[in-house]
Each structure stands twice: as structure tokens, then as C-alpha cells.
C-alpha atoms as a PDB file:
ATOM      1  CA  UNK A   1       1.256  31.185 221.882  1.00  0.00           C
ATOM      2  CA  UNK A   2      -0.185  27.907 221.356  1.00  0.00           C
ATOM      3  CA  UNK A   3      -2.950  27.480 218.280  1.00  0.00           C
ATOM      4  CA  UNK A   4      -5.125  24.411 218.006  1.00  0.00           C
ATOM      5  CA  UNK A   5      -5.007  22.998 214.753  1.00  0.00           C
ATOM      6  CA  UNK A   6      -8.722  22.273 213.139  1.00  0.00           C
ATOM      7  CA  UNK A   7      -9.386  21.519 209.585  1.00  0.00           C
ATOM      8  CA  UNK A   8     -10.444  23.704 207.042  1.00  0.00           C
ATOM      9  CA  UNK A   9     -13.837  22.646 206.637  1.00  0.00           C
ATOM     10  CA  UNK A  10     -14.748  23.214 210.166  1.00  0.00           C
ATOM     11  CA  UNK A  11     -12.852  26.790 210.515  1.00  0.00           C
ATOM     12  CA  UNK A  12     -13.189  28.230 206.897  1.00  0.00           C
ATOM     13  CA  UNK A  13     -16.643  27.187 206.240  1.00  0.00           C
ATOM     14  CA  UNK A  14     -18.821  29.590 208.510  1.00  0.00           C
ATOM     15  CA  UNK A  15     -22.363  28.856 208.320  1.00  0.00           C
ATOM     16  CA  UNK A  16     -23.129  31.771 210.361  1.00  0.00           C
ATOM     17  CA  UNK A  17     -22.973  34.723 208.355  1.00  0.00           C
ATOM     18  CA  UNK A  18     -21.370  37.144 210.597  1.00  0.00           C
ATOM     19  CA  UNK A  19     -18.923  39.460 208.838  1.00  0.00           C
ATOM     20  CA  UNK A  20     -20.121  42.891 208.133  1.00  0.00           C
ATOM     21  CA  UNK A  21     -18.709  44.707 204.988  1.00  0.00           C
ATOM     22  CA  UNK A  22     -18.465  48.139 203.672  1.00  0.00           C
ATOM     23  CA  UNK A  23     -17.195  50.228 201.186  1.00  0.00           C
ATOM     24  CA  UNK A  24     -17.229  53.076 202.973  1.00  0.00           C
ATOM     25  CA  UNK A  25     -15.678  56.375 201.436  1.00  0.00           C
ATOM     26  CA  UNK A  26     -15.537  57.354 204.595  1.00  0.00           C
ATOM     27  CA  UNK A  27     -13.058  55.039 206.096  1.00  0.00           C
ATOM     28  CA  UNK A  28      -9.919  57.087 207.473  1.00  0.00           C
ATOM     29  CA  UNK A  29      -6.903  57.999 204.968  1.00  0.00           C
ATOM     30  CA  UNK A  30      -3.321  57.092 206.598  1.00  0.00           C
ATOM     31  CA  UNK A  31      -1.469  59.858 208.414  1.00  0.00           C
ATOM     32  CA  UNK A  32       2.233  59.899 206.810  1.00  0.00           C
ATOM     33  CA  UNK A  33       4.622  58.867 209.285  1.00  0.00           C
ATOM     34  CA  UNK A  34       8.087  59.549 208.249  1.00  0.00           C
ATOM     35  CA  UNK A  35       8.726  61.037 211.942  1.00  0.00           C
ATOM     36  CA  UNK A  36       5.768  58.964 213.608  1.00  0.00           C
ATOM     37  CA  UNK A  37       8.285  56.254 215.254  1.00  0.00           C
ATOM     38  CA  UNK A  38      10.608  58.096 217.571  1.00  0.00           C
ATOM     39  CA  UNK A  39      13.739  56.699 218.401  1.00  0.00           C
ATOM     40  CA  UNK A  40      12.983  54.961 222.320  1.00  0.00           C
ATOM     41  CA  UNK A  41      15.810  53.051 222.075  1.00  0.00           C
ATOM     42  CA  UNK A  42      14.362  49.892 221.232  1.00  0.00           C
ATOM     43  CA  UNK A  43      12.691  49.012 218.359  1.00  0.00           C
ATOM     44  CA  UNK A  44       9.654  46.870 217.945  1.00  0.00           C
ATOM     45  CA  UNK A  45       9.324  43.891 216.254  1.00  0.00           C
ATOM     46  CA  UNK A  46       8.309  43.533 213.095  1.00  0.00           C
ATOM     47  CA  UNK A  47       7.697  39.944 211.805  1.00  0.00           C
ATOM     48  CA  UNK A  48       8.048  39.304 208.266  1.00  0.00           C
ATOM     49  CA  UNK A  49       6.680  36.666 205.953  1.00  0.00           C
ATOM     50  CA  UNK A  50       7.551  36.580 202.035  1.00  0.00           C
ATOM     51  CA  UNK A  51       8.805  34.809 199.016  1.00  0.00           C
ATOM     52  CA  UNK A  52      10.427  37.853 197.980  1.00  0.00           C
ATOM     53  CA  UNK A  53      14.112  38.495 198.036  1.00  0.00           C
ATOM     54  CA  UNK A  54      13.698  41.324 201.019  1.00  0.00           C
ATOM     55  CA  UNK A  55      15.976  39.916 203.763  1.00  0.00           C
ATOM     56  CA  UNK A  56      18.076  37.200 202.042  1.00  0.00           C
ATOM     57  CA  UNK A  57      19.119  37.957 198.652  1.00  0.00           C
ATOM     58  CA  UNK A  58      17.875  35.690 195.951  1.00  0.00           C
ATOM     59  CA  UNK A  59      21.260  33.742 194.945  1.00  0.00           C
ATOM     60  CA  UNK A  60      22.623  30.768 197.054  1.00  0.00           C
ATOM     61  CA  UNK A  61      24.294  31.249 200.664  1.00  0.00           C
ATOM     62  CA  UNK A  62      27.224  32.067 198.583  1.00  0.00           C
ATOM     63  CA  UNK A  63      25.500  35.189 197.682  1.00  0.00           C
ATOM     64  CA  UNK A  64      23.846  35.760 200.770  1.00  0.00           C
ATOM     65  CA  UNK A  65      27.209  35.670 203.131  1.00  0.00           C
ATOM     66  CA  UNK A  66      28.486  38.315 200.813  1.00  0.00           C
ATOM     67  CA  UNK A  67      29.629  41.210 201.666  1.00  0.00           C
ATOM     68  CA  UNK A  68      28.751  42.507 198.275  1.00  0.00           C
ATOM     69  CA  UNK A  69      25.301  41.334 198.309  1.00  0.00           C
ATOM     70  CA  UNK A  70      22.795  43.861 197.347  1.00  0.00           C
ATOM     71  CA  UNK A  71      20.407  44.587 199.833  1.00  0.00           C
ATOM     72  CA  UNK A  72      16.990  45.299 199.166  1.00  0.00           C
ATOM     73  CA  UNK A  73      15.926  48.616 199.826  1.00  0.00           C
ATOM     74  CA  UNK A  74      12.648  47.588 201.964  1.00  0.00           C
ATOM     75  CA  UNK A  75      14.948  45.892 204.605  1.00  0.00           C
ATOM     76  CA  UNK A  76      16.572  49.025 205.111  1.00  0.00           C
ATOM     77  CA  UNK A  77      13.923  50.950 205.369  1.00  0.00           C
ATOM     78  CA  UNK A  78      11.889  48.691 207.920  1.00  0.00           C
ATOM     79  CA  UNK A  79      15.316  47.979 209.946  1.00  0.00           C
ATOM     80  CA  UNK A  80      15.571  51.525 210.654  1.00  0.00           C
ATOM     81  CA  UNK A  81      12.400  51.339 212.578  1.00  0.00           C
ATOM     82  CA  UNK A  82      11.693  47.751 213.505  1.00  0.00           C
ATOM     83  CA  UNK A  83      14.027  44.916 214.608  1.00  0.00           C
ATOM     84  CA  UNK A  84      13.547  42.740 211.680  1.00  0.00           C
ATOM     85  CA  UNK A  85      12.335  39.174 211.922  1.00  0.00           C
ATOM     86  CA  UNK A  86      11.953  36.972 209.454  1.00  0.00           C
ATOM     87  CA  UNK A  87       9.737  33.847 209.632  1.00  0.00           C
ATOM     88  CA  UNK A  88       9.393  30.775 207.736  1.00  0.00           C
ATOM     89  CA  UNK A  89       5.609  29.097 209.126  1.00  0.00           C
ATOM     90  CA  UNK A  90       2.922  30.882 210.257  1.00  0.00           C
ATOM     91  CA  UNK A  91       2.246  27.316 212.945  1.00  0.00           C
ATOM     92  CA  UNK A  92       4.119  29.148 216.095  1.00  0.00           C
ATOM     93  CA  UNK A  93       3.594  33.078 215.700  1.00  0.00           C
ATOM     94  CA  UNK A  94       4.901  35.112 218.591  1.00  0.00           C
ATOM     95  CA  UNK A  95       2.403  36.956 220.232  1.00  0.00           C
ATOM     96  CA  UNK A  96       4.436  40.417 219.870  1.00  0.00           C
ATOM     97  CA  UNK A  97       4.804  42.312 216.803  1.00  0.00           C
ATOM     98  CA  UNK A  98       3.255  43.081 213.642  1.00  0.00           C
ATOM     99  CA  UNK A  99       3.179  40.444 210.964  1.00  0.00           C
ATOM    100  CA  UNK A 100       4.165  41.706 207.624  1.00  0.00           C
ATOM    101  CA  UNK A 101       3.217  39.381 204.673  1.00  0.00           C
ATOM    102  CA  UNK A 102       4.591  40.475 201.489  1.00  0.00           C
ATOM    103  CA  UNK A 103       3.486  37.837 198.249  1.00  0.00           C
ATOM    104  CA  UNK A 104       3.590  35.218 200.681  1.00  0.00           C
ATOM    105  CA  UNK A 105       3.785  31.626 199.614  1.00  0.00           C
ATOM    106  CA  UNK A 106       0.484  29.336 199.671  1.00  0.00           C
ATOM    107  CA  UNK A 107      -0.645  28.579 203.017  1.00  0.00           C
ATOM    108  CA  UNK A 108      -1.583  24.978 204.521  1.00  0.00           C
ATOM    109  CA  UNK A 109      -4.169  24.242 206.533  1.00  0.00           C
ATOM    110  CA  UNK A 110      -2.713  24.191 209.483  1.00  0.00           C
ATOM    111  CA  UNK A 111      -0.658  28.031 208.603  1.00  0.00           C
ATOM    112  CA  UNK A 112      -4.483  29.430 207.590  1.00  0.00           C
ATOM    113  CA  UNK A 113      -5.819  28.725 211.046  1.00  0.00           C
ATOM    114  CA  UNK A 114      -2.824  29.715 213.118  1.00  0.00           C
ATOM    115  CA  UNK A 115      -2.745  32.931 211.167  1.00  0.00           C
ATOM    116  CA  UNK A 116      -7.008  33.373 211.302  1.00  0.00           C
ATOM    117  CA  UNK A 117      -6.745  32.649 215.338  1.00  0.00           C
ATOM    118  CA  UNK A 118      -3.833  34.922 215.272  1.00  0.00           C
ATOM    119  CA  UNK A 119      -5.544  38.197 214.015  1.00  0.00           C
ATOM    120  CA  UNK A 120      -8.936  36.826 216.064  1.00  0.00           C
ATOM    121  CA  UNK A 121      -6.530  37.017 219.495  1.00  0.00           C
ATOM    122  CA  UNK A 122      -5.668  40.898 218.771  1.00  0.00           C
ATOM    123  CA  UNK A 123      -2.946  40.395 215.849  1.00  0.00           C
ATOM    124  CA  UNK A 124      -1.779  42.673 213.439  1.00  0.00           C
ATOM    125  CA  UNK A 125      -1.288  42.047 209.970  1.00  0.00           C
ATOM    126  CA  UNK A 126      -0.129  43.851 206.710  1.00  0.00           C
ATOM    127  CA  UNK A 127      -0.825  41.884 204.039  1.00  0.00           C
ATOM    128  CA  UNK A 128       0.623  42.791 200.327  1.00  0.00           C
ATOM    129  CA  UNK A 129      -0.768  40.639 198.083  1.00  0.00           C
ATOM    130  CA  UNK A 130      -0.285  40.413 194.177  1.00  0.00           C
ATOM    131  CA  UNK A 131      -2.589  38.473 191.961  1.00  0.00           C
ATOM    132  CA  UNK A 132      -0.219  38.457 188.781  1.00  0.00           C
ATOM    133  CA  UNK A 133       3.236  39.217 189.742  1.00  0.00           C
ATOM    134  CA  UNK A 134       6.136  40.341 187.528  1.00  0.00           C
ATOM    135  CA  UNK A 135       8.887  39.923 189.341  1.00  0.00           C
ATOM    136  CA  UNK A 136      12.502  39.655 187.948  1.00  0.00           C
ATOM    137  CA  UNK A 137      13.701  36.319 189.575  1.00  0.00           C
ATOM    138  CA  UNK A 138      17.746  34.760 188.803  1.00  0.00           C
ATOM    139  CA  UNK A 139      15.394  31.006 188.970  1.00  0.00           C
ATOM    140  CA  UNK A 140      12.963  29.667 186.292  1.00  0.00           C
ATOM    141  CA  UNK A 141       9.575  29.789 186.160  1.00  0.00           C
ATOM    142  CA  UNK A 142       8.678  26.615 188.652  1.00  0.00           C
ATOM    143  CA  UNK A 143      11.694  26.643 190.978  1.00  0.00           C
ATOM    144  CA  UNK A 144      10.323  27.035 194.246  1.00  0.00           C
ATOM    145  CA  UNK A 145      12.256  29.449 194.988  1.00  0.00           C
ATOM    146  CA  UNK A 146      11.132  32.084 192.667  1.00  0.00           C
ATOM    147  CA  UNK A 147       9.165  34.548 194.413  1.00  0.00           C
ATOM    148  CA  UNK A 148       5.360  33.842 194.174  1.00  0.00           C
ATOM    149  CA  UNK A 149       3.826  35.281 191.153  1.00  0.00           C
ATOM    150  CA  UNK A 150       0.175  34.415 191.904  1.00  0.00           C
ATOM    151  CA  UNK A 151      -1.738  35.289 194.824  1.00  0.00           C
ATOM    152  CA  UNK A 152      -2.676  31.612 196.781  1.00  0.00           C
ATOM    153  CA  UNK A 153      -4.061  33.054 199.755  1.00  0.00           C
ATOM    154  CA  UNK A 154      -8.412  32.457 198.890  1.00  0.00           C
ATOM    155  CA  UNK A 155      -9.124  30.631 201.850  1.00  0.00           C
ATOM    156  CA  UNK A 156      -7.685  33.153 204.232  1.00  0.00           C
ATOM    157  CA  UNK A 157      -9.309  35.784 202.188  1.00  0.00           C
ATOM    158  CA  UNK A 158     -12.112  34.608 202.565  1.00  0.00           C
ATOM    159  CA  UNK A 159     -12.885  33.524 206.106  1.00  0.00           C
ATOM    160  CA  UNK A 160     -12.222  37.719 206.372  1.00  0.00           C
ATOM    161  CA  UNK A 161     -14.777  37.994 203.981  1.00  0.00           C
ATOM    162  CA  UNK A 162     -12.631  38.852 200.807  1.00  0.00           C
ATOM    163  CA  UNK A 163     -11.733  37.980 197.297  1.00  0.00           C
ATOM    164  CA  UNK A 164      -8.822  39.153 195.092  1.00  0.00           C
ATOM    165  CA  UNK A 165      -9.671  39.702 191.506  1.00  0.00           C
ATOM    166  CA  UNK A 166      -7.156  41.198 188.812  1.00  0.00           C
ATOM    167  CA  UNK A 167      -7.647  44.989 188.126  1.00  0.00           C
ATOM    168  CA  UNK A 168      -7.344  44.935 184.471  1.00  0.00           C
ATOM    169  CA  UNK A 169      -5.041  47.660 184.185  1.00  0.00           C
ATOM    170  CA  UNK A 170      -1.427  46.873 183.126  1.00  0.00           C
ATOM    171  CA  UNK A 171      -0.383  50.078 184.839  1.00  0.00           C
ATOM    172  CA  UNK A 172      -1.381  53.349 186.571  1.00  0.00           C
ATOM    173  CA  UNK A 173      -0.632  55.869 189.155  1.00  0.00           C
ATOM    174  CA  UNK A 174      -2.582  54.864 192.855  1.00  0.00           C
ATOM    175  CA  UNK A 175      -2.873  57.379 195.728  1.00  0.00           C
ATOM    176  CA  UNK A 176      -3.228  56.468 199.138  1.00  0.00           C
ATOM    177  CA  UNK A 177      -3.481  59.681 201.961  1.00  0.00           C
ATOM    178  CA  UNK A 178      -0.147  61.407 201.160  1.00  0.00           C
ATOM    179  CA  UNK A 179       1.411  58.258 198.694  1.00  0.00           C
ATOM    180  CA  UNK A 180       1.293  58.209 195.397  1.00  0.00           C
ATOM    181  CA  UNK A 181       2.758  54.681 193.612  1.00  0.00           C
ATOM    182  CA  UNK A 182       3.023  52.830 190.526  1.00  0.00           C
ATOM    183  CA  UNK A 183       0.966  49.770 190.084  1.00  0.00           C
ATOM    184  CA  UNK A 184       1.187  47.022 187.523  1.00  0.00           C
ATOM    185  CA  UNK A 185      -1.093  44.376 187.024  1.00  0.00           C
ATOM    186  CA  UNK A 186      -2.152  44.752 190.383  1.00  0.00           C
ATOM    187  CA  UNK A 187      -5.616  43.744 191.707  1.00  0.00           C
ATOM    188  CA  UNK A 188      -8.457  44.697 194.004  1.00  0.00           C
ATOM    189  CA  UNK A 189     -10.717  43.459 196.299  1.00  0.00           C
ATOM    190  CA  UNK A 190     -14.351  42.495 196.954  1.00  0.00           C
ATOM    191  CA  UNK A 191     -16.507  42.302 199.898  1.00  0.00           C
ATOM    192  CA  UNK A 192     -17.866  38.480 199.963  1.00  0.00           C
ATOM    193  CA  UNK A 193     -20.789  36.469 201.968  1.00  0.00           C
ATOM    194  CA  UNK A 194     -19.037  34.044 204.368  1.00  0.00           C
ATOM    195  CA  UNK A 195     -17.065  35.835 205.997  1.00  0.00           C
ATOM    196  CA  UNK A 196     -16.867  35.850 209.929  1.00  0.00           C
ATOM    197  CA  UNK A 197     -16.820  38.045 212.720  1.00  0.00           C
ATOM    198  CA  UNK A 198     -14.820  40.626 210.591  1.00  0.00           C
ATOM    199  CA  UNK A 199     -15.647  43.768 208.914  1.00  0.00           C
ATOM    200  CA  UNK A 200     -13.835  44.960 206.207  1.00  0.00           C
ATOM    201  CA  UNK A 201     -13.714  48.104 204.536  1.00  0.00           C
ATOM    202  CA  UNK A 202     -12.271  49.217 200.835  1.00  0.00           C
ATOM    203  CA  UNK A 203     -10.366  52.411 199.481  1.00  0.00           C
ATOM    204  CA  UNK A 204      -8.729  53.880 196.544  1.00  0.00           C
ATOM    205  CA  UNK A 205     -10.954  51.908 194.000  1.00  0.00           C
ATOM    206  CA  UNK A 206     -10.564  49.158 196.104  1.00  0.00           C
ATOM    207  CA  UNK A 207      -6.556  48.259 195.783  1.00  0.00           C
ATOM    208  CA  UNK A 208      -6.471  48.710 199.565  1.00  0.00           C
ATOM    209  CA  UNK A 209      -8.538  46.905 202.442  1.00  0.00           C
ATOM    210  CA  UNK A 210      -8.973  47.095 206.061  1.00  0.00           C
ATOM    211  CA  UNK A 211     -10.749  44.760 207.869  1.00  0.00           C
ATOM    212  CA  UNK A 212     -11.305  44.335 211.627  1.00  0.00           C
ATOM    213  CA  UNK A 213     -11.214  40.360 212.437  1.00  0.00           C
ATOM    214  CA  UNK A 214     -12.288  39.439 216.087  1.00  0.00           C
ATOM    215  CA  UNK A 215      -9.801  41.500 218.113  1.00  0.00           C
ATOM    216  CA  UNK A 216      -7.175  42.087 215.355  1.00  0.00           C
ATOM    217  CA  UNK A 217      -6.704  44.282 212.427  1.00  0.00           C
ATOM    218  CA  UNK A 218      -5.232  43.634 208.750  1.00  0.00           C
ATOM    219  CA  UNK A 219      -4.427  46.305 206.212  1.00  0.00           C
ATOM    220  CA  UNK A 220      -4.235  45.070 202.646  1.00  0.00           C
ATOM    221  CA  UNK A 221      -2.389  45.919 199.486  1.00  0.00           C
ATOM    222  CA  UNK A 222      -3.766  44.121 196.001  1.00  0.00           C
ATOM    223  CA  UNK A 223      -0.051  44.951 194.203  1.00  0.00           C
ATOM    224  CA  UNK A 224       2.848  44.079 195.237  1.00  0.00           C
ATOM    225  CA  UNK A 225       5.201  45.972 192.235  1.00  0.00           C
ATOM    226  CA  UNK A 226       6.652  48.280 194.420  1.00  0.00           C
ATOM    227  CA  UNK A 227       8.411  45.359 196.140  1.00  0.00           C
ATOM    228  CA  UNK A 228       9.195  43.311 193.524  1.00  0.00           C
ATOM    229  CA  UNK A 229      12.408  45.745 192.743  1.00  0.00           C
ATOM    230  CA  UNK A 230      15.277  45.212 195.024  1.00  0.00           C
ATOM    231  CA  UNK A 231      17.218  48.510 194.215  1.00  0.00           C
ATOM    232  CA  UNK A 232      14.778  51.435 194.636  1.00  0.00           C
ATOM    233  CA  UNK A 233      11.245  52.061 195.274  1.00  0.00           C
ATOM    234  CA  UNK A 234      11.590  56.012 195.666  1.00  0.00           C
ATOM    235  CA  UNK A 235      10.561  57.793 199.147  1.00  0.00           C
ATOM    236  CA  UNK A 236       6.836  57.011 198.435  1.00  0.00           C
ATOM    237  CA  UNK A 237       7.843  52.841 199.175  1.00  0.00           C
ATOM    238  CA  UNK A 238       9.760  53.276 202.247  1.00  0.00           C
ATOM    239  CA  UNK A 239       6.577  55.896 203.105  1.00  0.00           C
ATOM    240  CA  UNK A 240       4.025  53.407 201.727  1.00  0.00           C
ATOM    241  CA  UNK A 241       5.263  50.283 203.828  1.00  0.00           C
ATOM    242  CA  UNK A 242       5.078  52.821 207.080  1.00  0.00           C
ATOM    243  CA  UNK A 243       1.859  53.821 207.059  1.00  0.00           C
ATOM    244  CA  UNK A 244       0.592  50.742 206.019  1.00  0.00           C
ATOM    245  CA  UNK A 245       2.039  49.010 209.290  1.00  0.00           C
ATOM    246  CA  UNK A 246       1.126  52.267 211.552  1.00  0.00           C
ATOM    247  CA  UNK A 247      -2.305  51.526 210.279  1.00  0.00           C
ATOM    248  CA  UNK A 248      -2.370  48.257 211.300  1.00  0.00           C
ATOM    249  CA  UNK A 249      -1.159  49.003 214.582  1.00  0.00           C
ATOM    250  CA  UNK A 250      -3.292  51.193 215.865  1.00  0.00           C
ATOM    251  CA  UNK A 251      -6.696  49.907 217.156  1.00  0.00           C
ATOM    252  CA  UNK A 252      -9.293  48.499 214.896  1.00  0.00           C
ATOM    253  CA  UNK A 253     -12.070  51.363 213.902  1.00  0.00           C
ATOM    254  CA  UNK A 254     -15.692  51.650 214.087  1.00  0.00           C
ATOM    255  CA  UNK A 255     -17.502  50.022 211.226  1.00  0.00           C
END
């Protein structure tokens, strides 16, 4: 697929307001999906974009060409149903497979288009996205390659017609259909003017969004401390990450 690079000014700023938001408490709860993917013999892709430690471990190459590296426990859990793909820019997106963005790294201006004319196409896009990250890291607070402990993502956010705020909660015990998880810090969203041609929806007290943009869908997640711990989320984190990508992949809903 081949996106056409325009500045921000021109693509973010929307003078036509378009998007249509809701808070419906109507909007669908997930269906739990332990058994949803059958084994067909080949697995989809699943694309992944993060700054966490989920597919390379955090040391050096050293580390990560050892056989006694840990591995984290969400790349085991999505390898047994996807074929795994991690991705570095969001410039030259395939135009198979699910994008998962876990605490991504800031975007540029050319990754916010590509990734806005991606969903717009038909994409599909979970996005788990922390505002104030805790996140044991081996590197000092600074090094690049410390996983990102505040959410840069507001200009994405808000073409879709979004904001992320903090919660104000340190901690407390969310529920989402069938999952129950712990979240720390974590933040929710609000529905915002400016946004275009989406239209977004919020649940439980407004942690998790779903928004319909052009032809594509994106499910998001304001916390991302079920990631942030390499050994062991429970069953509820391998469950959570599922039926937050089956509900990306199936087709946008009514408003």
C-alpha cells in the first residue's frame, strides 16, 4: 500500500465537523474468545507496534539471542493465534492484518497520516494506550529505549475525535464483558469536536473506546499495566488482548 504523505495542518485540522460521538451504554460487550480462533492451519497476521519489551527482550542482542531470555507472556499468547509481526514505522503498513499498538512511541507526521489513511482504507487497529506508565525498565529514565511512559499519541487521537486524560485512580479492579483486570494509573477517554468522519463510542467508565473511522475500526485501551509485566498477566490478559483484537476485526457497528 502506498500512502501520500500531507502535513499535519492540512490532515489533522478538519474544519468540517464530521465525527459523530457517543457514549452509548448500549454499545456491544466483547464475546470471550478463548476457542473463537480455530486452528485452519494458518494463522493470520497480526502486526505489532510497541516500545514495550513484548517480542525482543529489553537487554542488548546479547540478551535477546539467548536462549535463556525470558519471554514475555503476551508474545506467547498472541503467537499461538497470530503469526507475529513486529514493525518499526507506521510509513509502509501492509494492507493485511490487524495492527496492534501497545504504548507506542510518539508518532511523526508522516507515521500519523499513514496510520489515519490506514484505518480510513478498512484497517484495523487495537490501540493500548497508557497516559502515566509504570513500567519496570533495566534503562534510565530518558534512554530511548525505555518503554514509553507517557501517552504521545494527541494528534492521532484526535483526528478520531478523542482525548486521553488521567483517571485519577492509582488502582482498581475494571470489567470488560467476561474480563476482569487490574488497572493502575490508567486513563480514560473523551469524546472531542474535530474529529472526522469517525464515530466513537465509550464503555466501562470510559477506559475503553471504539470508534468507527472511514472504513476501519479501532478498539482502545486507556491502561496499559497489564502489559507492562513480562512474566504473568493471569488468564484474564491473554483473554483481554483476544477479545480486544476479535473486536476490532469484525466489522465496524451501527452508531
Amino acid at each position: 500500500m502506498i500512502f501520500t504523505v500531507r502535513s499535519l495542518a492540512t490532515v489533522f485540522a478538519a474544519p468540517v465537523m464530521l465525527a459523530a460521538c457517543s457514549a452509548s451504554p448500549t454499545d456491544p460487550a466483547p464475546v470471550a474468545t478463548e476457542t473463537a480462533l480455530a486452528d485452519s492451519g494458518e494463522k493470520p497476521d497480526l502486526l505489532l507496534f510497541t516500545s514495550l519489551p513484548i517480542y525482543w527482550s529489553e537487554g542488548g542482542l546479547g540478551d535477546m539471542l539467548s536462549a535463556d531470555a525470558p519471554v514475555h507472556w503476551a508474545r506467547t499468547a498472541l503467537e499461538a493465534r497470530y503469526d507475529l509481526v513486529p514493525v518499526d514505522t507506521l510509513t509502509s503498513l501492509p494492507a493485511n492484518g490487524t495492527l496492534l499498538m501497545a504504548q507506542p512511541r510518539a508518532l511523526s507526521a508522516e507515521e500519523n497520516v499513514a496510520l489515519d489513511d490506514h484505518v480510513r482504507g478498512g484497517g484495523r487497529v487495537v490501540l493500548i494506550v497508557d497516559p502515566m506508565l509504570d513500567a519496570h525498565s533495566a534503562y534510565g529514565l530518558g534512554d530511548r529505549r525505555r518503554p514509553e511512559a507517557i501517552s504521545m499519541l494527541s494528534p492521532i487521537l484526535a483526528r478520531w475525535g478523542l482525548r486521553l486524560v488521567p483517571d485519577g485512580r492509582e488502582a482498581y479492579e475494571a470489567q470488560w464483558g467476561s474480563r476482569t483486570f487490574a488497572v493502575e494509573e490508567g486513563g480514560r477517554f473523551e469524546l472531542a469536536s474535530g474529529g472526522h468522519d469517525s464515530v466513537c463510542h465509550l464503555v466501562d467508565d470510559a477506559l475503553i473506546a471504539r470508534c468507527n473511522v472511514g472504513n476501519g475500526k479501532v478498539m482502545l485501551l486507556g491502561d496499559a499495566t497489564f502489559l507492562a509485566h513480562g512474566e504473568n498477566a493471569g488468564a484474564d490478559g491473554a483473554g483481554l488482548l483476544a477479545d480486544l483484537i476479535a473486536a476490532a476485526e469484525t466489522p465496524p457497528s451501527a452508531p
